[in-house]
Protein backbone atom coordinates (compact mmCIF):
# COMPACT_ATOMS: atom_id res chain seq x y z
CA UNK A 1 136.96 -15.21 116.91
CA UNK A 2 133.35 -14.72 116.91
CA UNK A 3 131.83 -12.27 119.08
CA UNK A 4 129.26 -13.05 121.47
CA UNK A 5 125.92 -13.16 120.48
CA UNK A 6 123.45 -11.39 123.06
CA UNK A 7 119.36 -12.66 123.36
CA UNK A 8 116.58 -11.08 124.00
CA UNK A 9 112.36 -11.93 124.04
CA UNK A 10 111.14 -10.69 120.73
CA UNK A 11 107.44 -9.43 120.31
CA UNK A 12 107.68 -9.86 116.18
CA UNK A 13 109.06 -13.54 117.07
CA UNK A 14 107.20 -14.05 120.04
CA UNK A 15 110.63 -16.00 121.01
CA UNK A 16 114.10 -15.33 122.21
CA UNK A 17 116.16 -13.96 119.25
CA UNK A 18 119.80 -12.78 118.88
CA UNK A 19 120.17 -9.38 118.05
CA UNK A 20 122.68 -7.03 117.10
CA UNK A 21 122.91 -2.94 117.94
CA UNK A 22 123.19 -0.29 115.64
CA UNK A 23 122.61 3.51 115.20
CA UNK A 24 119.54 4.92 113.91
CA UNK A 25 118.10 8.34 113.54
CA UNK A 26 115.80 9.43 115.39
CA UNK A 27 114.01 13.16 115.20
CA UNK A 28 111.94 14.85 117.88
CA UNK A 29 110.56 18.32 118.22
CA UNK A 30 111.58 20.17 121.49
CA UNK A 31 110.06 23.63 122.18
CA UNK A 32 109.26 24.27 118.66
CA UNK A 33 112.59 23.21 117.06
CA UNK A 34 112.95 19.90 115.22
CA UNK A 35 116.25 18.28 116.08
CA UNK A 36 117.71 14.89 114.41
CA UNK A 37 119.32 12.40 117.38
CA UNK A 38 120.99 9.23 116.33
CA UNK A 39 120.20 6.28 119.16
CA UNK A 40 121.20 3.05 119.68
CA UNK A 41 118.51 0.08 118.32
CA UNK A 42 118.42 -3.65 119.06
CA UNK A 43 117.31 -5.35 115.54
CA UNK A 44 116.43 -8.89 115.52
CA UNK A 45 118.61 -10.89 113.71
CA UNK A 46 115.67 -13.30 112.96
CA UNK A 47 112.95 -11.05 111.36
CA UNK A 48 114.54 -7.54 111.81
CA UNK A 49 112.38 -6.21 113.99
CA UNK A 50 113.59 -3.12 116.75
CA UNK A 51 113.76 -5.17 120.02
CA UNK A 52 113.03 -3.42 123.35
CA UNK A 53 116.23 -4.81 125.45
CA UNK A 54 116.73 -4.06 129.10
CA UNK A 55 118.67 -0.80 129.56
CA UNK A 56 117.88 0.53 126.04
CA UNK A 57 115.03 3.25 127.11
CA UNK A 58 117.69 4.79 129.23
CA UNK A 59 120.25 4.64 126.83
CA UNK A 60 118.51 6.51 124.21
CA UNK A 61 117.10 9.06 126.72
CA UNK A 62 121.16 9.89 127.49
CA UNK A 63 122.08 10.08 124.13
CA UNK A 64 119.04 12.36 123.03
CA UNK A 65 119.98 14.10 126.24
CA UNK A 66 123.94 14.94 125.51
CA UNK A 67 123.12 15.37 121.88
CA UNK A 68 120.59 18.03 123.04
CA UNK A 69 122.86 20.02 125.04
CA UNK A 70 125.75 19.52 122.28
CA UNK A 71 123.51 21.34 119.68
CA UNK A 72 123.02 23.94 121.93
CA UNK A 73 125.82 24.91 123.89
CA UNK A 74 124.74 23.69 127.06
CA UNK A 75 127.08 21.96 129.38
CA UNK A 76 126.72 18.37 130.76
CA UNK A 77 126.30 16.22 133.56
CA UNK A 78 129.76 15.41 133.14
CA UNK A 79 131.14 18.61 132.89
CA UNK A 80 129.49 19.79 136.11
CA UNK A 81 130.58 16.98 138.07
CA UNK A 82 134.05 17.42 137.13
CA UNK A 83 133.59 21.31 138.55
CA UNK A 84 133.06 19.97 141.51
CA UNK A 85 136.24 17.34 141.73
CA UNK A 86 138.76 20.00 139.98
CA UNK A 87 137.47 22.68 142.83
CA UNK A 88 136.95 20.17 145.44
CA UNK A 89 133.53 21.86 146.06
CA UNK A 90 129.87 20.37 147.04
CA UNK A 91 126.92 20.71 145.13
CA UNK A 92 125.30 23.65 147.62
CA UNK A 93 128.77 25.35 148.06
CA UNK A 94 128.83 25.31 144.02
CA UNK A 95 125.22 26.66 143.24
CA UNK A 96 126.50 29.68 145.82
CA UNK A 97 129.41 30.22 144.32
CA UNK A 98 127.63 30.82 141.02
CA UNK A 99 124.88 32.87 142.25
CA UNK A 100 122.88 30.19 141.63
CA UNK A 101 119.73 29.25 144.12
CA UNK A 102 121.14 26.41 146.81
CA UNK A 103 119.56 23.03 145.14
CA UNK A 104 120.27 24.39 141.70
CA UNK A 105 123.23 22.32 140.89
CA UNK A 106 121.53 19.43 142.83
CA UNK A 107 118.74 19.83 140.11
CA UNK A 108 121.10 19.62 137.32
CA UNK A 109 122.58 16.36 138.24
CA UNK A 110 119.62 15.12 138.58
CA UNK A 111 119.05 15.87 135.06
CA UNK A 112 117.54 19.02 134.69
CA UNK A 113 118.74 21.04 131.56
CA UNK A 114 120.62 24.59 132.43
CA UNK A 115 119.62 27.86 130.78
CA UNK A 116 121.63 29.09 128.26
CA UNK A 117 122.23 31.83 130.50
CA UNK A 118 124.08 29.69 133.82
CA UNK A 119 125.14 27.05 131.48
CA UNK A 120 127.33 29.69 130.11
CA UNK A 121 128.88 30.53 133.57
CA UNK A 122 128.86 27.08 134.36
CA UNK A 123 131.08 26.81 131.30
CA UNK A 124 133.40 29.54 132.05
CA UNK A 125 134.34 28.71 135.58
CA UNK A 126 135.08 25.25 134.27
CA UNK A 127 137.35 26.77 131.64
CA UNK A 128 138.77 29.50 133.73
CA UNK A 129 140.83 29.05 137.16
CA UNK A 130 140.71 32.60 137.40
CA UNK A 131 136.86 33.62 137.33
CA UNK A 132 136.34 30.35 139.69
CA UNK A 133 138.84 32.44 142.49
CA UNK A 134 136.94 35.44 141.84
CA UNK A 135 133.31 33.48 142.10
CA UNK A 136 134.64 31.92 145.74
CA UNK A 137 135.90 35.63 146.84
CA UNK A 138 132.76 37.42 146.03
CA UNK A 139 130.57 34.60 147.61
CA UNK A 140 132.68 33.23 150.34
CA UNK A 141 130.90 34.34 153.46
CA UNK A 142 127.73 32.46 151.70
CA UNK A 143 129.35 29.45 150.98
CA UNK A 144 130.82 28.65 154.69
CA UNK A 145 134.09 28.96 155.96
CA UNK A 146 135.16 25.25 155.81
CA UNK A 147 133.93 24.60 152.55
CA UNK A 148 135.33 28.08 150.74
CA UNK A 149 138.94 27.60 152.37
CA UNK A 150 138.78 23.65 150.52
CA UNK A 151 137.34 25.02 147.13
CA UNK A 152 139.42 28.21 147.43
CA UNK A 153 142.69 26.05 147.54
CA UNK A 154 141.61 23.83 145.08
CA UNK A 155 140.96 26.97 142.76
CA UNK A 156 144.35 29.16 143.32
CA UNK A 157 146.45 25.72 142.95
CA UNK A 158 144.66 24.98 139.55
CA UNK A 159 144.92 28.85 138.37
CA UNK A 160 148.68 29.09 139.29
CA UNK A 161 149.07 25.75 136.76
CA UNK A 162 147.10 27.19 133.75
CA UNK A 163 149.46 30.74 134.30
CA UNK A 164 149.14 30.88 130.20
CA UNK A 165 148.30 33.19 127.62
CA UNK A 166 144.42 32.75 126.43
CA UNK A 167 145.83 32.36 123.14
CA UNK A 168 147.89 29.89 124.35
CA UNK A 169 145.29 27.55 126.41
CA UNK A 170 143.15 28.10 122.59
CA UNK A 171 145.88 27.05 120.56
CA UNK A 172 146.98 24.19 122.80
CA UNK A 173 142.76 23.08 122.85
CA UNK A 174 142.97 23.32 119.10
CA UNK A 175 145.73 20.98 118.75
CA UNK A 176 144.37 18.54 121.24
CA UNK A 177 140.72 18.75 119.57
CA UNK A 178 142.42 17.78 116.40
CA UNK A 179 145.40 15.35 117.00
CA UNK A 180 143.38 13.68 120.02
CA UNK A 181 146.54 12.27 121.38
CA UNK A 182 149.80 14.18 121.66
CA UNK A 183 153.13 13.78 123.33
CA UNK A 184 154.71 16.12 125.41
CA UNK A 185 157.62 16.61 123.23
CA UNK A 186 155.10 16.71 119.96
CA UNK A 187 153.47 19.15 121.59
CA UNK A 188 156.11 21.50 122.75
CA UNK A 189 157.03 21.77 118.97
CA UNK A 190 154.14 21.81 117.23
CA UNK A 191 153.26 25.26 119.54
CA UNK A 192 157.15 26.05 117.85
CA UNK A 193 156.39 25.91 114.68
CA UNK A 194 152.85 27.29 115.17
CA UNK A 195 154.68 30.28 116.04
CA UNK A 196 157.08 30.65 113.56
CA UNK A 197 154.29 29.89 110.61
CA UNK A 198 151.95 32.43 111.84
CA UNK A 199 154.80 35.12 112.01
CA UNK A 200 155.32 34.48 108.47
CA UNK A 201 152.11 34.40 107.61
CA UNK A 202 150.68 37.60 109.40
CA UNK A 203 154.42 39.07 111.07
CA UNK A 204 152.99 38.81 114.50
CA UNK A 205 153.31 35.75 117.32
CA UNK A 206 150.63 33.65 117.89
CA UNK A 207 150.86 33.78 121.30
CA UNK A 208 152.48 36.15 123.88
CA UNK A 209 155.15 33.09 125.35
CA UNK A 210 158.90 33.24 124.85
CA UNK A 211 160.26 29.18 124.23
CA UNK A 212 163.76 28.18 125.68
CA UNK A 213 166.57 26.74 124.17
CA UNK A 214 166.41 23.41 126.04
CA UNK A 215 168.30 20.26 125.24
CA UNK A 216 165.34 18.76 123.66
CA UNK A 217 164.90 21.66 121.13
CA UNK A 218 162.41 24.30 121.79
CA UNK A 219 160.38 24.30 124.88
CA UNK A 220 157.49 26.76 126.96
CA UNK A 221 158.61 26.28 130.09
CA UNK A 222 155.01 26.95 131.81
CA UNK A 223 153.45 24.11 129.22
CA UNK A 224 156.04 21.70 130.31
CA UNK A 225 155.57 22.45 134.03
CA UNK A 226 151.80 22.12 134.04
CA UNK A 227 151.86 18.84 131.49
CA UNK A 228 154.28 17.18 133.73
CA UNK A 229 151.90 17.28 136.61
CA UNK A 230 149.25 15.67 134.14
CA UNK A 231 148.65 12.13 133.76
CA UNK A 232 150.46 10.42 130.74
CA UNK A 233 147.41 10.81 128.72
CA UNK A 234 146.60 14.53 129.20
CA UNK A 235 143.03 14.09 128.06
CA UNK A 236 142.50 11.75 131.14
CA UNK A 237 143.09 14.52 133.56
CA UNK A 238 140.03 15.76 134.79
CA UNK A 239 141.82 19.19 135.30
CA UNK A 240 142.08 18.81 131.30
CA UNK A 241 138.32 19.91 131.25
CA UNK A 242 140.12 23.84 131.29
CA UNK A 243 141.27 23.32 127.85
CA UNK A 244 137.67 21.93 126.55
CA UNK A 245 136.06 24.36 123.94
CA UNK A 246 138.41 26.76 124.29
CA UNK A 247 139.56 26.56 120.97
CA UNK A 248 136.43 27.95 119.77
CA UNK A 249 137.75 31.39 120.88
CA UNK A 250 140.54 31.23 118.24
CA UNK A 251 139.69 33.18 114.57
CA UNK A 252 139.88 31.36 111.20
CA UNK A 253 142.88 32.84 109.99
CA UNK A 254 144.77 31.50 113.21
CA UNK A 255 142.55 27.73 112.73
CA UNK A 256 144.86 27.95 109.35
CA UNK A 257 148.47 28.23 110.46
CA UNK A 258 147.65 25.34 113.61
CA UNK A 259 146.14 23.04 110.75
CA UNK A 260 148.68 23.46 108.37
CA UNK A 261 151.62 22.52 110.96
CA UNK A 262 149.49 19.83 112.53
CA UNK A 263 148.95 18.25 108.54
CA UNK A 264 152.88 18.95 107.90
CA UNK A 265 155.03 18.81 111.00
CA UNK A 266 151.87 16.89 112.84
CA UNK A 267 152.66 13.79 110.59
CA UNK A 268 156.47 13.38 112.56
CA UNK A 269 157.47 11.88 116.35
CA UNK A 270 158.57 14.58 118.82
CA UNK A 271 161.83 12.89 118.07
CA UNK A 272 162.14 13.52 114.55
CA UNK A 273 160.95 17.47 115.31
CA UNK A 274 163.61 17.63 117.63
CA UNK A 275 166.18 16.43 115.81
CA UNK A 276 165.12 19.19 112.99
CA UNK A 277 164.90 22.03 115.22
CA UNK A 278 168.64 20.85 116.63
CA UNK A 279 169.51 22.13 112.83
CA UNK A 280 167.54 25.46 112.90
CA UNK A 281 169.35 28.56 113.53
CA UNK A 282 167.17 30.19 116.49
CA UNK A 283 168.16 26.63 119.08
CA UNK A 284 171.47 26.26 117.79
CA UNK A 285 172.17 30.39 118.10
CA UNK A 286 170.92 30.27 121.81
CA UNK A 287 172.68 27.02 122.88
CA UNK A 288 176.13 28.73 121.52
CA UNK A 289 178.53 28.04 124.59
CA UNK A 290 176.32 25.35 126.09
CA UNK A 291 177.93 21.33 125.93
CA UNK A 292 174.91 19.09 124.56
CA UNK A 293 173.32 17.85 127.51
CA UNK A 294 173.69 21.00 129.36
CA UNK A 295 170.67 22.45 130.65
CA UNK A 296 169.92 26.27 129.67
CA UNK A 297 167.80 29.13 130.14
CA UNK A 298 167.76 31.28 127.33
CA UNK A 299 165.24 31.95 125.82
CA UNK A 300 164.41 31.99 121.55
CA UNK A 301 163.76 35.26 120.83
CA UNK A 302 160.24 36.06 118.73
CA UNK A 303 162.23 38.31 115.98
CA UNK A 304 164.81 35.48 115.89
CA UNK A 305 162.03 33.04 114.87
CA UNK A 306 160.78 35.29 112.58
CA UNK A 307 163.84 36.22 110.69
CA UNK A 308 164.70 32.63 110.68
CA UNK A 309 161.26 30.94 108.98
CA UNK A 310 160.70 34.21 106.89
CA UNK A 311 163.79 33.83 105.78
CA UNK A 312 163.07 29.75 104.84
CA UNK A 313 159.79 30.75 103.48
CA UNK A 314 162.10 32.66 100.63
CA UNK A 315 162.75 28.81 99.37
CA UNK A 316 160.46 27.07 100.86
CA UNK A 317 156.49 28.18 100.61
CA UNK A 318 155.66 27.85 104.37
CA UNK A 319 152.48 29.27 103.92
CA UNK A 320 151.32 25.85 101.67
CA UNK A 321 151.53 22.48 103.14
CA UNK A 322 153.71 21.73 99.92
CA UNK A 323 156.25 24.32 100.97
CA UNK A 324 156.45 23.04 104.39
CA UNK A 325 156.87 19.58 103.46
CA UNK A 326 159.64 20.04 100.98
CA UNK A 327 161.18 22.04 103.94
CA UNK A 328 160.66 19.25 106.28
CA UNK A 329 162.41 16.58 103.85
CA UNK A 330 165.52 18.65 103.18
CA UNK A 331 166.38 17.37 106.93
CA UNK A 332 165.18 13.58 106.33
């Protein structure tokens, strides 16, 4: 089936023309730096000619605008907006709470750009529960009673959910900023065998979290109990907006072991990485004495982990995606 074709006056023509949209780019010098912005252009079909369509002006000036702020750090509309919903907060009681001036925020949604300076808190009280309590506490007689006891809530509810390691919130950003869609059972074992990798790469966990020996295979408990209260797409949850970026806090060397279980392991259903963990020594050792579908409690032990994929890595390379994989197929 076709798709529709859209028309438009054209000044080349001097008639109405069909025209189609595509991406140009587009540079422009803003104080003294020359940056390159691809925008959307409507070309006449007839003679080829950019057409000025209704809507298009304001198009481009979003797109130059979120490109700007991409290139330099600076947060968006969007993100500031979703400050406010997460912390159930107004746009006065906000600016407050960041030691802003009152109409500060106000000025920002109505387009004007941050510094680099309050974009960067802006940024960090989106990202952390924690440093949004303490902004509220320090301000609260500013901000007004009725409006610090709502955002106040709103802010200790959110921090006891995200009750995770830093390295943990990173790692779990990472994954999401490269899979773009994961299950919740993916997920749970892809941190698993983050784990285990990076403790035979560098002898030390990845993150501070002990996993249980659940009936599904491995699970964190505290990444299971704030998922669930997620919608079924995670990165539809405006409270999702915590894990944004943070990824950038994690170092090369730990970028490594996440991308080489999300190109090996990655590649599998949660099912399938269940039923291979169901074979591994750490599960099966802690669900000794449990029946199947019982539910348990204990918890994997790190230097079980380790001593288990060090111990693989012997045969199997786990620090190569080749390794891994061979590993992985002596299960299929």
């Amino acid at each position: 089936m076709s798709k529709e074709k859209h028309f438009d006056f054209c000044t080349q023509c001097r008639k109405e023309a069909a025209y189609f949209l595509r991406k140009k780019t587009y540079k422009k010098i803003i104080r003294d730096k020359e940056y390159e912005f691809e925008i959307t252009t409507a070309i006449c079909e007839s003679c080829g000619a950019e057409m000025n369509i209704p809507g298009l002006l304001d198009l481009n000036a979003k797109e130059i605008d979120e490109q700007y702020r991409k290139a330099n750090g600076i947060v968006s509309i969007d993100d500031i907006k979703t400050i406010m919903q997460i912390y159930n907060i107004g746009k006065a009681p906000l600016s407050i709470a960041l030691g802003f001036g009152e109409i500060t925020v106000t000025r920002y949604l109505a387009g004007q750009i941050p510094s680099k300076e309050y974009s960067d808190i802006i940024r960090k009280a989106l990202s952390s529960p924690n440093y949004m309590v303490e902004l509220l506490n320090k301000n609260s007689e500013k901000i007004g009673e009725a409006a610090y006891k709502k955002s106040i809530n709103a802010a200790e509810e959110i921090a006891d959910m995200f009750c995770l390691s830093d390295r943990m919130i990173s790692t779990i950003s990472y994954i999401f900023e490269q899979m773009q869609e994961v299950t919740p059972l993916a997920l749970q074992k892809i941190l698993y065998f983050t784990q285990g990798i990076h403790m035979v790469m560098f002898g030390s966990p990845m993150f501070t979290e002990d996993c249980m020996a659940w009936v599904h295979g491995p699970v964190y408990e505290k990444v299971y109990n704030l998922f669930k209260d997620f919608k079924y797409n995670p990165i539809e949850d405006d409270r999702f907006a915590i894990f944004k970026q943070r990824f950038t806090e994690l170092e090369e060397p730990e970028k490594t072991v996440i991308d080489l279980v999300i190109n090996t392991f990655g590649k599998y259903s949660g099912k399938v990485l269940e039923d291979i963990t169901h074979e591994e020594a750490p599960w099966k050792n802690a669900r000794v004495g449990y029946a199947p579908t019982e539910p348990s409690k204990e918890i994997i032990g790190k230097n079980e982990i380790k001593k288990y994929f060090s111990n693989v890595s012997k045969k199997y390379d786990l620090t190569t995606e080749k390794g891994i994989n061979a590993y992985i197929m002596s299960y299929m």
